[in-house]
C-alpha atoms as a PDB file:
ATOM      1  CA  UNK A   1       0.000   0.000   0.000  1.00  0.00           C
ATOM      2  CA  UNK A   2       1.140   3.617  -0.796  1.00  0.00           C
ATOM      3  CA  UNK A   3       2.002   5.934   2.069  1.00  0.00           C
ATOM      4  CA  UNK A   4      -1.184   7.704   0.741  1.00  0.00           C
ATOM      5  CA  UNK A   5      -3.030   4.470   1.304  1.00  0.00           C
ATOM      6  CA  UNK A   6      -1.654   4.065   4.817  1.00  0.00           C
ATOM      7  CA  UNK A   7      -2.300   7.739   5.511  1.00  0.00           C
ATOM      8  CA  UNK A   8      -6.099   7.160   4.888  1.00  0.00           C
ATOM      9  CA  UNK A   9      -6.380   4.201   6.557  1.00  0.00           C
ATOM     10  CA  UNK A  10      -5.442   5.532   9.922  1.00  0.00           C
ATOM     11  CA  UNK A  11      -6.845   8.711   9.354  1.00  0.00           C
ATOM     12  CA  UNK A  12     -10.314   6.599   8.797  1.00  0.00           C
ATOM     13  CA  UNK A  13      -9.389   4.413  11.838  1.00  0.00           C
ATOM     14  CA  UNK A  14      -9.180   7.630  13.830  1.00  0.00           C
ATOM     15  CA  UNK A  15     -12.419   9.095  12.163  1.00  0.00           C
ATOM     16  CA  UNK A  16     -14.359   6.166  12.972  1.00  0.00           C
ATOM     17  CA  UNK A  17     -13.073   5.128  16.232  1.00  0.00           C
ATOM     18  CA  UNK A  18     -13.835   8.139  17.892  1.00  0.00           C
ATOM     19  CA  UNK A  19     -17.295   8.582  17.518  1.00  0.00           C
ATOM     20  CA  UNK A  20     -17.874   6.547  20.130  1.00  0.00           C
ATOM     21  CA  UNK A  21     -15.885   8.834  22.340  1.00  0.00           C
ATOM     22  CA  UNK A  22     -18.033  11.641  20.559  1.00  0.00           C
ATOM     23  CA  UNK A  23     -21.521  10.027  21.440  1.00  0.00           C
ATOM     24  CA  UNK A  24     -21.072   8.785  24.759  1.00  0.00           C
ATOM     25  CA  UNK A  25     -19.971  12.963  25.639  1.00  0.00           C
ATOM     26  CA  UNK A  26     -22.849  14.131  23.524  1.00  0.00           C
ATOM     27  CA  UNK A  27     -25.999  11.995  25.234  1.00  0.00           C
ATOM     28  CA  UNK A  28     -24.706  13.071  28.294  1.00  0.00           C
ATOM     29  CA  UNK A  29     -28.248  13.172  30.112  1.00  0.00           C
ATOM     30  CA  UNK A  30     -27.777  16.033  31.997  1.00  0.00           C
ATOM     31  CA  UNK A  31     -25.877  18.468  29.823  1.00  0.00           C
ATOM     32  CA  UNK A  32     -26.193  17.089  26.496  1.00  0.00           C
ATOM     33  CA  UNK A  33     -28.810  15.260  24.053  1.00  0.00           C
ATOM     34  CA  UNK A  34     -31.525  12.817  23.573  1.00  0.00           C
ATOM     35  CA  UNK A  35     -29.853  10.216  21.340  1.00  0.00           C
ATOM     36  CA  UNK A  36     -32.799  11.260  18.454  1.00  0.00           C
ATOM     37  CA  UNK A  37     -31.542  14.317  18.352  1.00  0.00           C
ATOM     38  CA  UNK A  38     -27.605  13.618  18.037  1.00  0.00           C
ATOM     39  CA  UNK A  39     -28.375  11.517  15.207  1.00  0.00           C
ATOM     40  CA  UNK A  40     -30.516  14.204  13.460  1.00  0.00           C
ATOM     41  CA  UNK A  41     -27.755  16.131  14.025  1.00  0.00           C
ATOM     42  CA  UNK A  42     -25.250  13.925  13.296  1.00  0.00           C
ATOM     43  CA  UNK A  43     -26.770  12.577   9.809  1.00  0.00           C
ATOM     44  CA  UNK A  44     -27.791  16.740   8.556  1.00  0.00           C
ATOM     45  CA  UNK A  45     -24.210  18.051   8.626  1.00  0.00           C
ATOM     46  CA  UNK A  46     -22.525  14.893   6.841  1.00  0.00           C
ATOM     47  CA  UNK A  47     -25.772  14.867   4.019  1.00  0.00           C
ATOM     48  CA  UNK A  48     -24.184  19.007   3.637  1.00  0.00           C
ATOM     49  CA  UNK A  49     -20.650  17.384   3.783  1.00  0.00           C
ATOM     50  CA  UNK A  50     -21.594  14.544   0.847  1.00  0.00           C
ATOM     51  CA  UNK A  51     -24.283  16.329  -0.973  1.00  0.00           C
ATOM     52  CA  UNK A  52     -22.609  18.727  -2.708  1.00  0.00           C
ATOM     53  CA  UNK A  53     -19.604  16.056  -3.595  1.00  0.00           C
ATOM     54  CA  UNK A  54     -22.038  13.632  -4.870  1.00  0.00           C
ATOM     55  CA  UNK A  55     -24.039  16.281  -7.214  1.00  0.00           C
ATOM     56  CA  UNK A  56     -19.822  16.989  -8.710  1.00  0.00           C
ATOM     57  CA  UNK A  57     -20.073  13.297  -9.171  1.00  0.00           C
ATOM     58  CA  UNK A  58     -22.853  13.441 -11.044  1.00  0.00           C
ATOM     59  CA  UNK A  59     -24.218  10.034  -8.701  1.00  0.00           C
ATOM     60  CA  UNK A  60     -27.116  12.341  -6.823  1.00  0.00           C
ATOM     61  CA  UNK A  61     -29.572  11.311  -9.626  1.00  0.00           C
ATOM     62  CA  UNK A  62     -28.439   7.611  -9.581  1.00  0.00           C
ATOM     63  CA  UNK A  63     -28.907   6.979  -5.777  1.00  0.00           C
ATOM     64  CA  UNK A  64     -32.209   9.608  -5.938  1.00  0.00           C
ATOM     65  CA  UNK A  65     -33.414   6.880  -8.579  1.00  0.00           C
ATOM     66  CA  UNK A  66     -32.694   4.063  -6.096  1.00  0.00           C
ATOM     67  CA  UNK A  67     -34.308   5.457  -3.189  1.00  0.00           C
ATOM     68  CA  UNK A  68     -36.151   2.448  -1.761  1.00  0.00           C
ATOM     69  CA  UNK A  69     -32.961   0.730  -1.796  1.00  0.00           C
ATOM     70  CA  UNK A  70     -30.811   3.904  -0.020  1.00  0.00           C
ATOM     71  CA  UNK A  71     -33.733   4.119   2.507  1.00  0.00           C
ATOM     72  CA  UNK A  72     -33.808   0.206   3.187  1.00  0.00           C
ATOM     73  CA  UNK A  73     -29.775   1.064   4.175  1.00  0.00           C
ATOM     74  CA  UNK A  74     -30.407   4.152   5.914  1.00  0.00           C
ATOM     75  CA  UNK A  75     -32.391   2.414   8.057  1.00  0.00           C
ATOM     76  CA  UNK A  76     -30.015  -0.595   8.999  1.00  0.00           C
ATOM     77  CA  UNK A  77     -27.217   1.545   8.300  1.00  0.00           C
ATOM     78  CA  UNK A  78     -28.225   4.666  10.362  1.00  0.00           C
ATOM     79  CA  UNK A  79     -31.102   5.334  11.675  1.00  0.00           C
ATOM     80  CA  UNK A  80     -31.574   1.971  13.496  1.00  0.00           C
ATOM     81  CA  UNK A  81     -27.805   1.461  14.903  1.00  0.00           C
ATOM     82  CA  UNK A  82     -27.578   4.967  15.660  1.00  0.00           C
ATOM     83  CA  UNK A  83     -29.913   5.588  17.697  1.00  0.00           C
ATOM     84  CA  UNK A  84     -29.320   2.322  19.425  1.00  0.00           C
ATOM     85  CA  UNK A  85     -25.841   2.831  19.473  1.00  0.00           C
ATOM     86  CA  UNK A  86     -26.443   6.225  21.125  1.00  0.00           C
ATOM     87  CA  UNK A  87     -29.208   4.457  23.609  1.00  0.00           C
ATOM     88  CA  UNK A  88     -26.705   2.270  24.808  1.00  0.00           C
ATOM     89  CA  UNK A  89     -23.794   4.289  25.104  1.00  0.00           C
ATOM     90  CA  UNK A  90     -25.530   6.135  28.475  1.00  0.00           C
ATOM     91  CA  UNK A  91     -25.513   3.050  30.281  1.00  0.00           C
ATOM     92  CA  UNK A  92     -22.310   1.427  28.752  1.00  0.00           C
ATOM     93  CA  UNK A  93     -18.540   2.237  28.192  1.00  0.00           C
ATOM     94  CA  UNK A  94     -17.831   3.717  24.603  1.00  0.00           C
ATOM     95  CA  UNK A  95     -14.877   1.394  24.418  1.00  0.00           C
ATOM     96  CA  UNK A  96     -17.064  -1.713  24.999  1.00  0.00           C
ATOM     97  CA  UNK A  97     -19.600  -0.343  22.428  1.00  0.00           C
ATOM     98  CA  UNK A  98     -17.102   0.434  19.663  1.00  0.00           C
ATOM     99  CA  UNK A  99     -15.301  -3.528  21.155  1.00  0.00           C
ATOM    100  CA  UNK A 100     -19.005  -4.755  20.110  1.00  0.00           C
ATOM    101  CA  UNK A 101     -19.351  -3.420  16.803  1.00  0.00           C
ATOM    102  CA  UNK A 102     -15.924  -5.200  15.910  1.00  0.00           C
ATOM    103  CA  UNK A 103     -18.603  -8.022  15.600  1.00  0.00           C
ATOM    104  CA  UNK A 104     -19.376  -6.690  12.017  1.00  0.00           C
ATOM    105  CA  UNK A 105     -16.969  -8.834   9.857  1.00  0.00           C
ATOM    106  CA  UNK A 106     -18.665 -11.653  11.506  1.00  0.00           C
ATOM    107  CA  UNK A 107     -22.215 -10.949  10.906  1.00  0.00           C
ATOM    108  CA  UNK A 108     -21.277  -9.959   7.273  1.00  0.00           C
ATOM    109  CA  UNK A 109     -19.576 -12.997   7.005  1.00  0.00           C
ATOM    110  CA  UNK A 110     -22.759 -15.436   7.775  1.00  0.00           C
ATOM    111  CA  UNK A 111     -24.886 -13.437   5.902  1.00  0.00           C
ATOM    112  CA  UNK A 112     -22.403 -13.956   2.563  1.00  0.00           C
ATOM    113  CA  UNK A 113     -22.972 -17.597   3.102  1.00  0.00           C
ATOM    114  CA  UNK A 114     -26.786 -17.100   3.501  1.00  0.00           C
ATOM    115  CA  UNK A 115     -26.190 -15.483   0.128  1.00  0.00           C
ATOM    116  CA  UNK A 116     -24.245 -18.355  -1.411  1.00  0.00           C
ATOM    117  CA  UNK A 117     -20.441 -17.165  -0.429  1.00  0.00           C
ATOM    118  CA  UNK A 118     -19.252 -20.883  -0.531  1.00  0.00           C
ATOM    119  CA  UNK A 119     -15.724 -19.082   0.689  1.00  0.00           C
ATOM    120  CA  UNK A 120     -16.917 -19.386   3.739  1.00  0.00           C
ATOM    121  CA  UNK A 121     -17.038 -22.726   4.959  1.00  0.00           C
ATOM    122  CA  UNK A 122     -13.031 -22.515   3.998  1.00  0.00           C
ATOM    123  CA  UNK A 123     -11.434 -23.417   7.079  1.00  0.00           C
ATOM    124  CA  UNK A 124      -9.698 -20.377   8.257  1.00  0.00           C
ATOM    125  CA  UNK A 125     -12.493 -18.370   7.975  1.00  0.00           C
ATOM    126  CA  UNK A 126     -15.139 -20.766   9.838  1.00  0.00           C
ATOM    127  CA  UNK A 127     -12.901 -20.726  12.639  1.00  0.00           C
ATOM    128  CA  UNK A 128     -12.535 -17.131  12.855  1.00  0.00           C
ATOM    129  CA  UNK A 129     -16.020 -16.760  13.259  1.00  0.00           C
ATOM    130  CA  UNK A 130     -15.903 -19.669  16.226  1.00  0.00           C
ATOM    131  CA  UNK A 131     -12.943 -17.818  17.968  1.00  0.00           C
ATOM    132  CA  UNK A 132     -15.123 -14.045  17.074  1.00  0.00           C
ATOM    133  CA  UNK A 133     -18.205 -16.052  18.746  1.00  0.00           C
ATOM    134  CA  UNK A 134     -16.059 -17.377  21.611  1.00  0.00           C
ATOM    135  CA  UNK A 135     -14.668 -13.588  22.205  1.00  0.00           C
ATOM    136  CA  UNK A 136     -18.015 -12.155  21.860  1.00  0.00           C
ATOM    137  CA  UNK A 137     -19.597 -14.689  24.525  1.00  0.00           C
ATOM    138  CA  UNK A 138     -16.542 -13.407  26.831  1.00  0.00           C
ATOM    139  CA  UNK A 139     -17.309 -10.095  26.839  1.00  0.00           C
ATOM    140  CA  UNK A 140     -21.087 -10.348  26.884  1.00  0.00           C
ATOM    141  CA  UNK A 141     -20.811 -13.027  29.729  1.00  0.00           C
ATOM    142  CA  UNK A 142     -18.249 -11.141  31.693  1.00  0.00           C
ATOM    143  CA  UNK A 143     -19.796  -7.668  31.176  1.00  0.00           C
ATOM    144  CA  UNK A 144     -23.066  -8.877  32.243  1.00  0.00           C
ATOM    145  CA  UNK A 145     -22.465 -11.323  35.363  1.00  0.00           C
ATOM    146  CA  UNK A 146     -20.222  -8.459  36.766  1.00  0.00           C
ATOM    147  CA  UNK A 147     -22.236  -5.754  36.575  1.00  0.00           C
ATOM    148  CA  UNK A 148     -19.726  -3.589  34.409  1.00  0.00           C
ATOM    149  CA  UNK A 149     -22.815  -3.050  31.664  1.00  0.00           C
ATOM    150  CA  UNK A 150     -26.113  -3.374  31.313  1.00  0.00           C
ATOM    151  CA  UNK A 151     -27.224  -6.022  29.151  1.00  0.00           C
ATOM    152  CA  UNK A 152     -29.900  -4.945  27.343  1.00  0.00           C
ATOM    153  CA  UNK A 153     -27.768  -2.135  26.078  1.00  0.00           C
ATOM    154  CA  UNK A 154     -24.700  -4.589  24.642  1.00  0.00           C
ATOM    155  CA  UNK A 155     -27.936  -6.197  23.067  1.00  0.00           C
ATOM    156  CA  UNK A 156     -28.752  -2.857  21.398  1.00  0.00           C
ATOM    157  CA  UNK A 157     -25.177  -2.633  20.339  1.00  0.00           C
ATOM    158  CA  UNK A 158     -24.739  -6.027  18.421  1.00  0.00           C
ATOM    159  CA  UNK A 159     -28.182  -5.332  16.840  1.00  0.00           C
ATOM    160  CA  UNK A 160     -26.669  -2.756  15.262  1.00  0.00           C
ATOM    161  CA  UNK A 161     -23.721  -4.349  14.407  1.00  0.00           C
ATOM    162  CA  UNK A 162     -25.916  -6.948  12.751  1.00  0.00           C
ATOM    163  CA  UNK A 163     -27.936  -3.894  10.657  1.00  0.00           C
ATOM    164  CA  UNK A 164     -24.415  -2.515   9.665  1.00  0.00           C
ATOM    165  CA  UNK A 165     -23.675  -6.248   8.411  1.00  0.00           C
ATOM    166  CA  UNK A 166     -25.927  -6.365   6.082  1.00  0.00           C
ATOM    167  CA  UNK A 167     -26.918  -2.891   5.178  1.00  0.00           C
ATOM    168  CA  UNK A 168     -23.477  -2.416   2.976  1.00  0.00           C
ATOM    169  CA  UNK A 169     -23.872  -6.197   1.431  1.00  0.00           C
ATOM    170  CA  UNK A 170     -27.382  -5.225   0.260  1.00  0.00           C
ATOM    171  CA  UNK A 171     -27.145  -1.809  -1.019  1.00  0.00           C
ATOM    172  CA  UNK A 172     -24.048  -3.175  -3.500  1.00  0.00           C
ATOM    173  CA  UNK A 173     -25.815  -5.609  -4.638  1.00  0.00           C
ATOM    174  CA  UNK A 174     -29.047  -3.429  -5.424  1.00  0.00           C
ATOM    175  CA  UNK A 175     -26.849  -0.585  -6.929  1.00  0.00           C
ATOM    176  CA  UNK A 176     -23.685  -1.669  -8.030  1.00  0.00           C
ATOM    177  CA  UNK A 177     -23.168   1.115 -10.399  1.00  0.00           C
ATOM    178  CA  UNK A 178     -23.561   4.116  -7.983  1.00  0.00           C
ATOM    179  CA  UNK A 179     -21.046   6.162  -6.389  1.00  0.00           C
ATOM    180  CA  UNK A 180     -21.015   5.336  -1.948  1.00  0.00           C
ATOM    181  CA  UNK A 181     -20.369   9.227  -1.778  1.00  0.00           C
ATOM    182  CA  UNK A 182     -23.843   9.406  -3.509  1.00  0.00           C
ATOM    183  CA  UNK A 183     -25.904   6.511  -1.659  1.00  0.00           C
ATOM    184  CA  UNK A 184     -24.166   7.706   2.235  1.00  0.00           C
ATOM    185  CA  UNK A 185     -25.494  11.441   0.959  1.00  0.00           C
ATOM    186  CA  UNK A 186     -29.205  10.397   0.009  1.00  0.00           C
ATOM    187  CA  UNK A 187     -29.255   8.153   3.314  1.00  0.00           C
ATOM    188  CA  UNK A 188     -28.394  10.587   5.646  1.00  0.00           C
ATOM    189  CA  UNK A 189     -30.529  12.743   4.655  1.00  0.00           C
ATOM    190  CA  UNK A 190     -33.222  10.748   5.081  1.00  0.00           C
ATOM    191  CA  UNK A 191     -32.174  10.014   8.123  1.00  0.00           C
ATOM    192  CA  UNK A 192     -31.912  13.256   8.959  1.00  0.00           C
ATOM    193  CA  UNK A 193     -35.138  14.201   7.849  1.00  0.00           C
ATOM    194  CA  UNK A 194     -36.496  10.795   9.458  1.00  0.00           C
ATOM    195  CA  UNK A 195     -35.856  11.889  13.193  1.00  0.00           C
ATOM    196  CA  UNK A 196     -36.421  15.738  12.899  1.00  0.00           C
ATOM    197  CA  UNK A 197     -39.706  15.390  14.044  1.00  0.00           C
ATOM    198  CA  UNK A 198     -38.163  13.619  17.358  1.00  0.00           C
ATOM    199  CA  UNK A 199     -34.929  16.260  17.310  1.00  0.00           C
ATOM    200  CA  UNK A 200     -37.880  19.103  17.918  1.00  0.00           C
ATOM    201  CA  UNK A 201     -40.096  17.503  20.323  1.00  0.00           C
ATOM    202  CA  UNK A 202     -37.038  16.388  22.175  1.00  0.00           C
ATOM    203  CA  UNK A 203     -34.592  19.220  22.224  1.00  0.00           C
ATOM    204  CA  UNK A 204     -32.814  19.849  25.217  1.00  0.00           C
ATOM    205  CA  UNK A 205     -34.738  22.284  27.792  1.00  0.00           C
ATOM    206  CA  UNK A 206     -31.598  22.309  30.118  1.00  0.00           C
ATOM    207  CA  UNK A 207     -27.995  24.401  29.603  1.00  0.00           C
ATOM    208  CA  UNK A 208     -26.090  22.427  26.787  1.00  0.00           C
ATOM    209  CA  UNK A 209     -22.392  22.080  27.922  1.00  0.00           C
ATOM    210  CA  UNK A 210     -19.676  23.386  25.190  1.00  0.00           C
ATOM    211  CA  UNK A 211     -18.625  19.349  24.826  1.00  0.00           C
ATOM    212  CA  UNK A 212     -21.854  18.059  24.213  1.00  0.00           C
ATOM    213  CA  UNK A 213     -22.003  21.383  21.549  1.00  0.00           C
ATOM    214  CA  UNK A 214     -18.133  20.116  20.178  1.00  0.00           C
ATOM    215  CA  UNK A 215     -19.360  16.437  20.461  1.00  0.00           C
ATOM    216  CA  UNK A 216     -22.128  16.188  17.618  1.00  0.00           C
ATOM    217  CA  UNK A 217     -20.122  18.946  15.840  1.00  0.00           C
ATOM    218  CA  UNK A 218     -17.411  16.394  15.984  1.00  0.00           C
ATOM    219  CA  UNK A 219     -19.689  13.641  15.087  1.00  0.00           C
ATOM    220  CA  UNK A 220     -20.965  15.429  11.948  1.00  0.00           C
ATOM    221  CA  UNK A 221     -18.109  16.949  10.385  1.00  0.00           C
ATOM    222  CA  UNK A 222     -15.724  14.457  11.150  1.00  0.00           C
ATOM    223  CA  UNK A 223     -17.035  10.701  12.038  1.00  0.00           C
ATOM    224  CA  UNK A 224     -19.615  11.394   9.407  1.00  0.00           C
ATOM    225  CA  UNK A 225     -18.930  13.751   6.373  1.00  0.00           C
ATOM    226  CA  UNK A 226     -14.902  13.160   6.190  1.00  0.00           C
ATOM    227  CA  UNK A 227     -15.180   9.615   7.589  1.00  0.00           C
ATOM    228  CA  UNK A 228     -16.797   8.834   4.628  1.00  0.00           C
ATOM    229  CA  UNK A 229     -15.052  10.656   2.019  1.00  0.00           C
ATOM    230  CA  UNK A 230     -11.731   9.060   3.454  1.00  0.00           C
ATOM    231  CA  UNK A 231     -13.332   5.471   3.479  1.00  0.00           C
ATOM    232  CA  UNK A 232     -14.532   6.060  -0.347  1.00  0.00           C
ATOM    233  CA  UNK A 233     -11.101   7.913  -1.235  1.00  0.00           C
ATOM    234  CA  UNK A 234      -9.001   4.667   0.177  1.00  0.00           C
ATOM    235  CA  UNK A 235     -11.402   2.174  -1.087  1.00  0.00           C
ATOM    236  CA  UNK A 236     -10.142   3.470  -4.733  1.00  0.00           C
ATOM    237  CA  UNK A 237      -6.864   2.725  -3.650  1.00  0.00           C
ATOM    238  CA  UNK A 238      -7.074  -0.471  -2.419  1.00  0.00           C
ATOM    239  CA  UNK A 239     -10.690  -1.527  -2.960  1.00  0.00           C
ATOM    240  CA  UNK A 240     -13.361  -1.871  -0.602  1.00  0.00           C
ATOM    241  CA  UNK A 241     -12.702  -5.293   0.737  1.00  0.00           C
ATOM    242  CA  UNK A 242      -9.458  -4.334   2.090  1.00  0.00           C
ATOM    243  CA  UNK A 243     -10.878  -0.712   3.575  1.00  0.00           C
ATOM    244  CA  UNK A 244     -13.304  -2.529   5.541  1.00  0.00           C
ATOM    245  CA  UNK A 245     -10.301  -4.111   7.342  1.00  0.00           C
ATOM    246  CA  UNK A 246     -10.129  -0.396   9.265  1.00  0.00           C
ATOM    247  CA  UNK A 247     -12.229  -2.267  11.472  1.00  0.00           C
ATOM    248  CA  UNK A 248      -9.965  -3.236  13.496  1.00  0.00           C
ATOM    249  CA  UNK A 249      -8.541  -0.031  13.931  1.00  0.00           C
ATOM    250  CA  UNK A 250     -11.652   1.257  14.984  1.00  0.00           C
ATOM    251  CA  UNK A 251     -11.831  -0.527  17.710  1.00  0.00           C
ATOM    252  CA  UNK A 252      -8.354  -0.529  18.740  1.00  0.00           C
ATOM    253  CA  UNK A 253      -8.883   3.057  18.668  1.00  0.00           C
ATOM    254  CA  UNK A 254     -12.325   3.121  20.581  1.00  0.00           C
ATOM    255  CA  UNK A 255     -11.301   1.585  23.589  1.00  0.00           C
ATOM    256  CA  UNK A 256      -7.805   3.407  23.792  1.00  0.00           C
ATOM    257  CA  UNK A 257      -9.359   6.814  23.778  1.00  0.00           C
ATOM    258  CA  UNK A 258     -12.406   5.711  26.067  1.00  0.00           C
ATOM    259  CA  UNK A 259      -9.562   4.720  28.896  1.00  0.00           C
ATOM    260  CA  UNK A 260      -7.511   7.620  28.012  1.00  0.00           C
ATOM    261  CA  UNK A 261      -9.768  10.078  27.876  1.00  0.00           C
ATOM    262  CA  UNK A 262     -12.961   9.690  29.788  1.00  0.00           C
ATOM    263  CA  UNK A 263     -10.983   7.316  32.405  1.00  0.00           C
ATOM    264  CA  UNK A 264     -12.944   4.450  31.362  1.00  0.00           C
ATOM    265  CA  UNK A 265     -12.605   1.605  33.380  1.00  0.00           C
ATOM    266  CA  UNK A 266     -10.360  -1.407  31.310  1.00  0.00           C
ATOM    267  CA  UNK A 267     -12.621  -4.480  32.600  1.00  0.00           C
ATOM    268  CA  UNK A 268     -11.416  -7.965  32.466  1.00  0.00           C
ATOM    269  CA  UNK A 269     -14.256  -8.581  30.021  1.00  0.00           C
ATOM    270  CA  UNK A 270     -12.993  -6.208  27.484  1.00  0.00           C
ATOM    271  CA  UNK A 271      -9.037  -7.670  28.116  1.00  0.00           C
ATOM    272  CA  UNK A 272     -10.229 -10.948  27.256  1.00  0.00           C
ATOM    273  CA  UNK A 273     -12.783 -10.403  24.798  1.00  0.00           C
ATOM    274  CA  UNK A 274     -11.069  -7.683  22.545  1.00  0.00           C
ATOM    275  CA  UNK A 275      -8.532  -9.438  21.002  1.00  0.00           C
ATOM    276  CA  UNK A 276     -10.657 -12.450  20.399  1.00  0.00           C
ATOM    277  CA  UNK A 277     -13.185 -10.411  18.511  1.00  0.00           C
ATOM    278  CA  UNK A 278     -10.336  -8.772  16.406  1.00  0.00           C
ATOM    279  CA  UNK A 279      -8.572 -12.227  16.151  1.00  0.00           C
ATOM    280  CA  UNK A 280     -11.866 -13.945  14.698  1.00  0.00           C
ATOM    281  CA  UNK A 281     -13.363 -11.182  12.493  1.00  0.00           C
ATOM    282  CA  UNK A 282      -9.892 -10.924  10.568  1.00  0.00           C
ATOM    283  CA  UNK A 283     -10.002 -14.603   9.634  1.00  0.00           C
ATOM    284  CA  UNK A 284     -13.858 -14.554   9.058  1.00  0.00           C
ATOM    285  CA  UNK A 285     -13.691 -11.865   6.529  1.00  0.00           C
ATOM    286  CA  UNK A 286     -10.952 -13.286   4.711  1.00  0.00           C
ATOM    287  CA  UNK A 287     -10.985 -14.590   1.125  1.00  0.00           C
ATOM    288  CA  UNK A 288      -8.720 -17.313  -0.356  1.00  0.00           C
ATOM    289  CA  UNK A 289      -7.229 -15.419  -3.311  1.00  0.00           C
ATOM    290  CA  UNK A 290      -8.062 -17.579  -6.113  1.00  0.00           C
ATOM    291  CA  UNK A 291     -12.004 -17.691  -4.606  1.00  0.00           C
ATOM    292  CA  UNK A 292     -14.894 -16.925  -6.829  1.00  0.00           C
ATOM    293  CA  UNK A 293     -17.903 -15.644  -4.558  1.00  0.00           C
ATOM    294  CA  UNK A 294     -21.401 -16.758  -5.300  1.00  0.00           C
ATOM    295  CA  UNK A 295     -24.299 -14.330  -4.958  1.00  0.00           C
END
């Protein structure tokens, strides 16, 4: 990979690793937001980021013309796991949530097979979803008979992981052809326009601290808008297959900055679980070389 390629690729494992950081500061429920109203937010500043990119494309029309599709992945894509992400996140860690959503390789890999992906009964990548599982049972199990998190909430948390699984798999396949600048720009905002009846009947009546301000700014203009024009900018480079392996950076990066910065505590279910997760969803989302995928 080029040192442009490697510049992206952290830059987008920064960019989406910290939003978890950014959310768990913004739903702060006594100086910041509802979670509805961080991911109205949220999704209305990147659709101003992307819109304007994806009309220079000349995509906008393409992805307008596929709109049930874009709103089928807005949904899974945004506004389901965001606002459950956000739900969770003010009874849970940020480092566990972004630890959970590591889970996505696996998901995506299960529902290639339910697709026809014979690739993945290949040995290497069966097991990695086994030892993903195994990691994933760790950190649920330990989490939950300790007390560190509340369950329903790291149930919230791989539902959306499971949305974001599939959400990418189906919108390719239903628009192959159209830019992901253009189908991220229509879908969030739809999103956006999706919870702004919820952003007005729930905006804040209390003082809104400066971080919870800085925090959806944050969210919007950088875990959002330039996420997502990094991802798409790499994924030229070195094709989308390989991007999606920022994953694991992600997380990496979640958790780090969760301990670091908002003193989060680094639980034995997290230790044990984290590198599982990572360990299982590399070899689950691997391809032989010479495979041919069915779908």
């Amino acid at each position: 990979m080029s040192r442009r390629g490697w510049f992206l690729f952290i830059l987008v494992g920064f960019l989406w690793g910290v939003p978890y950081l950014f959310i768990k500061v913004a739903v702060n429920q006594d100086h910041g937001f509802t979670p509805a109203v961080v991911v109205c937010l949220r999704t209305a500043i990147g659709a101003a980021i992307l819109i304007p990119l994806a009309i220079k494309q000349g995509q906008l029309g393409a992805a307008l013309r596929g709109a049930k599709y874009v709103f089928f992945y807005a949904l899974l894509e945004m506004i389901g796991p965001w606002i459950l992400i956000g739900t969770a996140e003010q009874k849970i860690p940020s480092g566990l949530a972004g630890l959970l959503v590591a889970s996505v390789p696996i998901w995506a890999t299960i529902f290639a097979s339910m697709r026809g992906d014979k690739t993945v009964w290949q040995k290497k990548r069966l097991m990695g979803i086994i030892v993903g599982f195994i990691g994933l049972v760790a950190v649920v199990g330990i989490e939950s008979i300790t007390g560190s998190a509340d369950p329903l909430s790291i149930f919230m948390v791989l539902l959306a992981s499971i949305g974001y699984s599939y959400a990418v798999m189906m919108v390719q396949g239903a628009l192959p052809g159209v830019s992901g600048i253009a189908i991220n720009a229509v879908a969030m905002a739809m999103a956006a326009i999706f919870y702004l009846p919820w952003a007005i009947v729930q905006w804040p009546t209390h003082a809104i601290s400066a971080g919870a301000i800085r925090a959806v700014v944050g969210l919007g203009v950088l875990s959002t808008g330039a996420a997502f024009v990094a991802f798409f900018t790499l994924a030229t480079i070195i094709g989308v297959a390989r991007g999606s392996l920022v994953t694991y950076l992600n997380t990496a990066c979640a958790v780090l900055l969760g301990v670091i910065i908002l003193k989060e505590p680094l639980t034995v279910g997290i230790i044990l679980g984290l590198p599982l997760v990572l360990i299982g969803s590399y070899f689950a989302s691997r391809k032989p070389e010479n495979a041919s995928v069915q779908s």
